[in-house]
C-alpha atoms as a PDB file:
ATOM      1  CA  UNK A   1       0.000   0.000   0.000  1.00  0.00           C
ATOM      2  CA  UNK A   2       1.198   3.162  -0.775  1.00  0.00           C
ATOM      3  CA  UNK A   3      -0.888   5.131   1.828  1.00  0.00           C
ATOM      4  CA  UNK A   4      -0.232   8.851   2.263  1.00  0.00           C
ATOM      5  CA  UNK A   5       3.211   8.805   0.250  1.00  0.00           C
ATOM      6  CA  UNK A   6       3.379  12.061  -1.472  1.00  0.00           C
ATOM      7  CA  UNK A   7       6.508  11.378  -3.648  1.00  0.00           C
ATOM      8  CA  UNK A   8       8.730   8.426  -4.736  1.00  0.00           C
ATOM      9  CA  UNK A   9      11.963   9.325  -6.702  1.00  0.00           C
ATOM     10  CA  UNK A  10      15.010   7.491  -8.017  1.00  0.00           C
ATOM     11  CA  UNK A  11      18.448   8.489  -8.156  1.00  0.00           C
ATOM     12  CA  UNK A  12      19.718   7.125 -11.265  1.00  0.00           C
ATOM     13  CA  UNK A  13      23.105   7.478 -10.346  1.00  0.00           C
ATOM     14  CA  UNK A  14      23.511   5.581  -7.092  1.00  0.00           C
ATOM     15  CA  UNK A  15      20.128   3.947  -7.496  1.00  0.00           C
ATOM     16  CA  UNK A  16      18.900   5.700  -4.390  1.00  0.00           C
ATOM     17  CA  UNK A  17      15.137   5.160  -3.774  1.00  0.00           C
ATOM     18  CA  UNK A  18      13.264   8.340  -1.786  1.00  0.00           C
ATOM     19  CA  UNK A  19       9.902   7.909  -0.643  1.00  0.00           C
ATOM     20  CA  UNK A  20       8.119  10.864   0.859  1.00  0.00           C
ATOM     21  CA  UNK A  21       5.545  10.938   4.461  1.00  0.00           C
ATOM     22  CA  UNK A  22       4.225   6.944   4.831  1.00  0.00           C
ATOM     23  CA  UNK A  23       4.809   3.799   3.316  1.00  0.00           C
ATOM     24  CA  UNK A  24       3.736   0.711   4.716  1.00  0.00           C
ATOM     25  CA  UNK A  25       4.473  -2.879   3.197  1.00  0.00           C
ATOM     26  CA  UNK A  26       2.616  -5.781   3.713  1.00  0.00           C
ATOM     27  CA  UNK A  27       5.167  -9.038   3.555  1.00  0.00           C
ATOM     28  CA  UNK A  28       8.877  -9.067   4.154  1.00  0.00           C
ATOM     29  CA  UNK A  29      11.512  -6.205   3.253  1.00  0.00           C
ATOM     30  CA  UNK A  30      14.929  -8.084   2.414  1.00  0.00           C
ATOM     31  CA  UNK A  31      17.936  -5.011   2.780  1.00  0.00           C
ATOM     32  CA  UNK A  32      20.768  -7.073   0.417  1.00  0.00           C
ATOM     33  CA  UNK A  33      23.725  -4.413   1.641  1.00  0.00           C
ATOM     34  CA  UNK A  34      25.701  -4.055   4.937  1.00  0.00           C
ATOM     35  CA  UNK A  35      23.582  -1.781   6.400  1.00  0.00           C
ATOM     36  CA  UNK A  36      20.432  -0.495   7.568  1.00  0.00           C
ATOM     37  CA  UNK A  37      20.192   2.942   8.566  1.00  0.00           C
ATOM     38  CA  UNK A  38      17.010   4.876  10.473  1.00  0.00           C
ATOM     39  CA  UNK A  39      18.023   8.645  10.884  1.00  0.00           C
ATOM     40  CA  UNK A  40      16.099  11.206  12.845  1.00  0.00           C
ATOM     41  CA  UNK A  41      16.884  14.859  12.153  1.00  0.00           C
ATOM     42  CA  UNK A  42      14.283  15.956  15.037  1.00  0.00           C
ATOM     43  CA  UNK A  43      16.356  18.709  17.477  1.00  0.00           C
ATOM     44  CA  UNK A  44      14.396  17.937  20.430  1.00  0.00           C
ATOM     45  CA  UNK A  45      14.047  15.949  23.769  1.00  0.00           C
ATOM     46  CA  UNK A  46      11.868  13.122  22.614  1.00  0.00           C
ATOM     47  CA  UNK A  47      13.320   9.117  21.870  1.00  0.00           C
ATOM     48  CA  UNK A  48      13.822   9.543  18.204  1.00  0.00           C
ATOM     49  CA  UNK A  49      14.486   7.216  16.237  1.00  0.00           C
ATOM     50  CA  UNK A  50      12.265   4.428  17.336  1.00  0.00           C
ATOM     51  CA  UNK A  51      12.253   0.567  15.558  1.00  0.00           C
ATOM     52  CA  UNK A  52       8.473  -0.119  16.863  1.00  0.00           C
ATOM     53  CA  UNK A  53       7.577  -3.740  17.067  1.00  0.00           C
ATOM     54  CA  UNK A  54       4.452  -3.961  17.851  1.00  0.00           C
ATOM     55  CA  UNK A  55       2.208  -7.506  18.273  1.00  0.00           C
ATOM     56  CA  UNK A  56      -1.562  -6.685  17.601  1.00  0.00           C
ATOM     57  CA  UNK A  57      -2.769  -9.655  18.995  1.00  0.00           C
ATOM     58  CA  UNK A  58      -6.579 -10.531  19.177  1.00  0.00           C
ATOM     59  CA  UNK A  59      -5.959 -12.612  22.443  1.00  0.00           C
ATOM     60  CA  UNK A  60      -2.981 -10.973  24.399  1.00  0.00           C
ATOM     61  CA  UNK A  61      -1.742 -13.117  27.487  1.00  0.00           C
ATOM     62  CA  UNK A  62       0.677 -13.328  29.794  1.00  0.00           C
ATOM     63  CA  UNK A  63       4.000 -15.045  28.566  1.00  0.00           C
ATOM     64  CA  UNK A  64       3.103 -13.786  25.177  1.00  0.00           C
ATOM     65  CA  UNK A  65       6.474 -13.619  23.106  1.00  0.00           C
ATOM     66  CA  UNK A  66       6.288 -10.072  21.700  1.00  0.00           C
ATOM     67  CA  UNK A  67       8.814  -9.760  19.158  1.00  0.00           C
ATOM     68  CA  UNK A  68      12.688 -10.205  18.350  1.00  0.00           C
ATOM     69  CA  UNK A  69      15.877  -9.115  17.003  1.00  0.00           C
ATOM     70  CA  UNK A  70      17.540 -11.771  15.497  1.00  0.00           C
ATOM     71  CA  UNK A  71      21.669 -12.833  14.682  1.00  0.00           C
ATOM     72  CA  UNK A  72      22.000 -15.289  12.164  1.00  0.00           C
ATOM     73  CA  UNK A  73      25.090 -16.390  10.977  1.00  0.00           C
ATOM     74  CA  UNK A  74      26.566 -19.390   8.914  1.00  0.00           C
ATOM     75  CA  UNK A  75      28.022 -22.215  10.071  1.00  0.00           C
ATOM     76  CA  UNK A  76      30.750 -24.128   8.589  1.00  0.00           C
ATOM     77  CA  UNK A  77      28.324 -26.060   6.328  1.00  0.00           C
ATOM     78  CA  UNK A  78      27.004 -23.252   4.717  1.00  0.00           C
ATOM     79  CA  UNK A  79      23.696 -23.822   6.956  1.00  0.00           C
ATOM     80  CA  UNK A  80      21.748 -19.913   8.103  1.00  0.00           C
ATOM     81  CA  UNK A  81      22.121 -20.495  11.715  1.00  0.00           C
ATOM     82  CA  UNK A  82      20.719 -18.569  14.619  1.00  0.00           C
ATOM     83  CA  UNK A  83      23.663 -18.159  16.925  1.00  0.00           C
ATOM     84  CA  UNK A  84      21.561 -14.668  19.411  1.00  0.00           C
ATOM     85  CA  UNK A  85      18.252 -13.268  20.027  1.00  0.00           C
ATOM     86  CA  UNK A  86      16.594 -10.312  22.151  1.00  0.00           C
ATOM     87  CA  UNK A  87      12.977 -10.774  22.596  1.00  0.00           C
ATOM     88  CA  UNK A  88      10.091  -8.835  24.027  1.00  0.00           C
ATOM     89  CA  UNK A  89       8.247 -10.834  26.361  1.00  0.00           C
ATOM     90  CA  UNK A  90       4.757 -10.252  28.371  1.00  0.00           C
ATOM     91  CA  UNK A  91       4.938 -11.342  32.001  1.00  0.00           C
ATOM     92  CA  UNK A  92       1.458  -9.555  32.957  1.00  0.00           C
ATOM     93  CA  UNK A  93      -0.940  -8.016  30.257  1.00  0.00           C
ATOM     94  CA  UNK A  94      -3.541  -6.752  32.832  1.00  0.00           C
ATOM     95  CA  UNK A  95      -4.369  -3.388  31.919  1.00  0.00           C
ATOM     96  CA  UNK A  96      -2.923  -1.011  34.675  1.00  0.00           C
ATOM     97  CA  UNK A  97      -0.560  -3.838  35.630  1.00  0.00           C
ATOM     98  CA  UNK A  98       1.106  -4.387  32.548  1.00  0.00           C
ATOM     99  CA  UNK A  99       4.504  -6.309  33.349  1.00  0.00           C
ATOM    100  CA  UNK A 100       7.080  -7.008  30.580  1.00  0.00           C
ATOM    101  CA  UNK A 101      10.735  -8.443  29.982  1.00  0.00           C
ATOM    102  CA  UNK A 102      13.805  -8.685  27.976  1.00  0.00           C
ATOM    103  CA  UNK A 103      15.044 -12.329  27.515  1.00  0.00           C
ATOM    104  CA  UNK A 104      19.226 -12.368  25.823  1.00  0.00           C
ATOM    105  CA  UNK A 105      19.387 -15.560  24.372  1.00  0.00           C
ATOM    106  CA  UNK A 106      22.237 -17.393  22.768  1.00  0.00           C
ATOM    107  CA  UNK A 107      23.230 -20.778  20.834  1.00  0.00           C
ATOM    108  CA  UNK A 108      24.842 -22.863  23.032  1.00  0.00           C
ATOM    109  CA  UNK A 109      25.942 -26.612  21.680  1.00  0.00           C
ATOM    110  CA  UNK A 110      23.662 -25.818  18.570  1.00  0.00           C
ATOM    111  CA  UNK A 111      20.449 -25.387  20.622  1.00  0.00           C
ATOM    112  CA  UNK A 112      19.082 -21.529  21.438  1.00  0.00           C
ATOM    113  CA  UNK A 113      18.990 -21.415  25.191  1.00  0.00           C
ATOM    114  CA  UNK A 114      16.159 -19.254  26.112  1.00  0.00           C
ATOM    115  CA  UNK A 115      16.937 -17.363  28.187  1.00  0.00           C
ATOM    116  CA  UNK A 116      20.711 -16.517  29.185  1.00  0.00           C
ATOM    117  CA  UNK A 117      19.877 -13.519  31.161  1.00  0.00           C
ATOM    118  CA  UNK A 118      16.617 -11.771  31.855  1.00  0.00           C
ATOM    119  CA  UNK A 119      15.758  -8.570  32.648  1.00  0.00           C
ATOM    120  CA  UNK A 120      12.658  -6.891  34.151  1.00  0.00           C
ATOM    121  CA  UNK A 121      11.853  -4.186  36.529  1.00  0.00           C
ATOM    122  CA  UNK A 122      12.909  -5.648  39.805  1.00  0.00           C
ATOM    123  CA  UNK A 123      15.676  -7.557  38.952  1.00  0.00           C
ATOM    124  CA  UNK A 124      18.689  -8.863  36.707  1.00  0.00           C
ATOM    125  CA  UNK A 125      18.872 -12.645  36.745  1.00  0.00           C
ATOM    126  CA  UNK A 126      21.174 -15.288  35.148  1.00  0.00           C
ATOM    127  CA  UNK A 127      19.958 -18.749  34.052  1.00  0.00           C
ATOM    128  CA  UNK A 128      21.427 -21.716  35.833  1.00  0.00           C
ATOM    129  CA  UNK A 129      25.082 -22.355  35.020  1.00  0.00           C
ATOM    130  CA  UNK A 130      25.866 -19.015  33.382  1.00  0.00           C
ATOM    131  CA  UNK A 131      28.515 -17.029  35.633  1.00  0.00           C
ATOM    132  CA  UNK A 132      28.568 -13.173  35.750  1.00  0.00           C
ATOM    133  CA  UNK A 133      32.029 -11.848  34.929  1.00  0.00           C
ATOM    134  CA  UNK A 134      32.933  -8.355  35.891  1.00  0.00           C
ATOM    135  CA  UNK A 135      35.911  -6.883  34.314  1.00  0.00           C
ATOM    136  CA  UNK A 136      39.288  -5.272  36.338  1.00  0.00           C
ATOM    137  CA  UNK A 137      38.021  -1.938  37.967  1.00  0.00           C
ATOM    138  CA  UNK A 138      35.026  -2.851  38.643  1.00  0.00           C
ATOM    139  CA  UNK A 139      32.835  -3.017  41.837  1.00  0.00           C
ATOM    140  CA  UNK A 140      28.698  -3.411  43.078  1.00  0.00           C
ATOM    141  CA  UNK A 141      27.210  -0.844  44.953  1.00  0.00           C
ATOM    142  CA  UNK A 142      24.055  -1.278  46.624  1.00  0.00           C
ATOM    143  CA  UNK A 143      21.853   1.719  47.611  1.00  0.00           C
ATOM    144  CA  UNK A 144      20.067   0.878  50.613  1.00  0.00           C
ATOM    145  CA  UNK A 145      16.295   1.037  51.381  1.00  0.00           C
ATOM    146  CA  UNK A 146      16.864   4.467  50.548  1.00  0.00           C
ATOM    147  CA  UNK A 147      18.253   7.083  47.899  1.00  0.00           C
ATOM    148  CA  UNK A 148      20.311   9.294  49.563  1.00  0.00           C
ATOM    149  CA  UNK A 149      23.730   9.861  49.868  1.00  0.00           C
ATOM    150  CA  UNK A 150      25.078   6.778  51.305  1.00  0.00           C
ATOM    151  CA  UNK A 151      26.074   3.608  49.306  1.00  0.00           C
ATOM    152  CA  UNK A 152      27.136   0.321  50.051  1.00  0.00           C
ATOM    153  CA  UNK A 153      30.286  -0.702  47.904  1.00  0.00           C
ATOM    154  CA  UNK A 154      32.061  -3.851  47.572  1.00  0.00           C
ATOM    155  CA  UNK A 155      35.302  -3.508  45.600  1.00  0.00           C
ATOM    156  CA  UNK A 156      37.836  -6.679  44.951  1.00  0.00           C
ATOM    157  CA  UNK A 157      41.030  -5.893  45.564  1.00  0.00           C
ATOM    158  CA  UNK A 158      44.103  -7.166  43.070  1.00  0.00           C
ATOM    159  CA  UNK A 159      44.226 -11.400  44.199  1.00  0.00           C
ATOM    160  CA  UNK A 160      47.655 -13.095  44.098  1.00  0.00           C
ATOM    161  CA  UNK A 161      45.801 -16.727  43.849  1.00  0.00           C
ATOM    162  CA  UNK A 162      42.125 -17.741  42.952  1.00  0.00           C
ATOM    163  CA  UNK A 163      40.301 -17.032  45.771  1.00  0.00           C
ATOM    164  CA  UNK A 164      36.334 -17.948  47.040  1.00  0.00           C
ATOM    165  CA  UNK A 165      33.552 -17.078  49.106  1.00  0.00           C
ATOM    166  CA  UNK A 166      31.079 -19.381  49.451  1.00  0.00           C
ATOM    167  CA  UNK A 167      27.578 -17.738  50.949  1.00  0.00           C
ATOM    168  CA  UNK A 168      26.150 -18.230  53.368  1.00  0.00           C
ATOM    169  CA  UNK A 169      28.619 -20.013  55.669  1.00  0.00           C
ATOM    170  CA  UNK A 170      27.691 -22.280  58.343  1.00  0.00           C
ATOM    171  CA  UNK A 171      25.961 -20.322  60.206  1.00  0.00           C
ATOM    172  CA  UNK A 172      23.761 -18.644  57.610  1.00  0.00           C
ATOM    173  CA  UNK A 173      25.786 -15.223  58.758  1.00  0.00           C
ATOM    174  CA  UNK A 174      28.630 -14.092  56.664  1.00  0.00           C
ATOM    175  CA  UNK A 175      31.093 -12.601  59.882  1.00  0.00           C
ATOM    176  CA  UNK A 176      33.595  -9.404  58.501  1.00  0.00           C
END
């Protein structure tokens, strides 16, 4: 459909195609170049530009996969493979209430393990047998009950031999 497009030009030199206000396709788009690019000229405060994916469903649920961004790759036998994925997901579609998540998922052992690492409002969370990995420099600081001016950090200082802490201890109580 060509909806409210008010001009469509070609630059027959670099084969450039302009289209001017809306277009909207119905099917698949295949880009066969390097790149994709969405510019936004717009000077002010607002999220611009936005990549909407939007699932119109006539029965929306909870755990409703919402939409994804896809990596494919090849492998060595010339097979399209899926190797990462970030997908929307619906945790609670209760008007008012409406919960969602992120799921990061990758190809481990030629299977998509869904997912790696989630993330939602209240927390950051790992699946089983995935181990977070901070970098030199870095530390965790925790924030209290309250926002104010007073942190809780815990830096690692530079080890001279592996080293572990396994919590809790005996007791249940981690002693300083």
């Amino acid at each position: 459909s060509l909806g409210n497009v008010t001009s469509i030009s070609l630059d027959e030199t670099t084969g450039d195609v302009s289209v001017g206000t809306n277009l909207t396709v119905s099917g698949s788009v295949t880009v066969n170049n390097d790149s994709f690019e969405i510019v936004s000229t717009d000077a002010g405060a607002t999220v611009n530009p936005t990549i909407s994916l939007f699932r119109n469903s006539a029965s929306p649920a909870a755990s409703d996969d919402l939409g994804a961004i896809q990596f494919y790759g090849e492998d060595d036998g010339g097979n399209k493979t899926l190797y990462a994925q970030i997908h929307g997901f619906a945790e609670d579609e209760t008007g008012g209430t409406e919960d969602g998540q992120i799921h990061f998922s990758c190809n481990a052992g030629g299977t998509l393990e869904d997912p790696v690492m989630l993330l939602k409002k209240s927390s950051l969370q790992l699946s089983s047998n995935n181990d977070f990995i901070m970098g030199q420099n870095s530390f965790i600081r925790f924030e209290g009950t309250s926002n104010n001016n007073f942190e809780t950090t815990l830096y690692v200082e530079d080890p001279t031999a592996d080293r572990e802490v396994n919590l809790p201890d005996a007791s249940g109580v981690l002693e300083i």
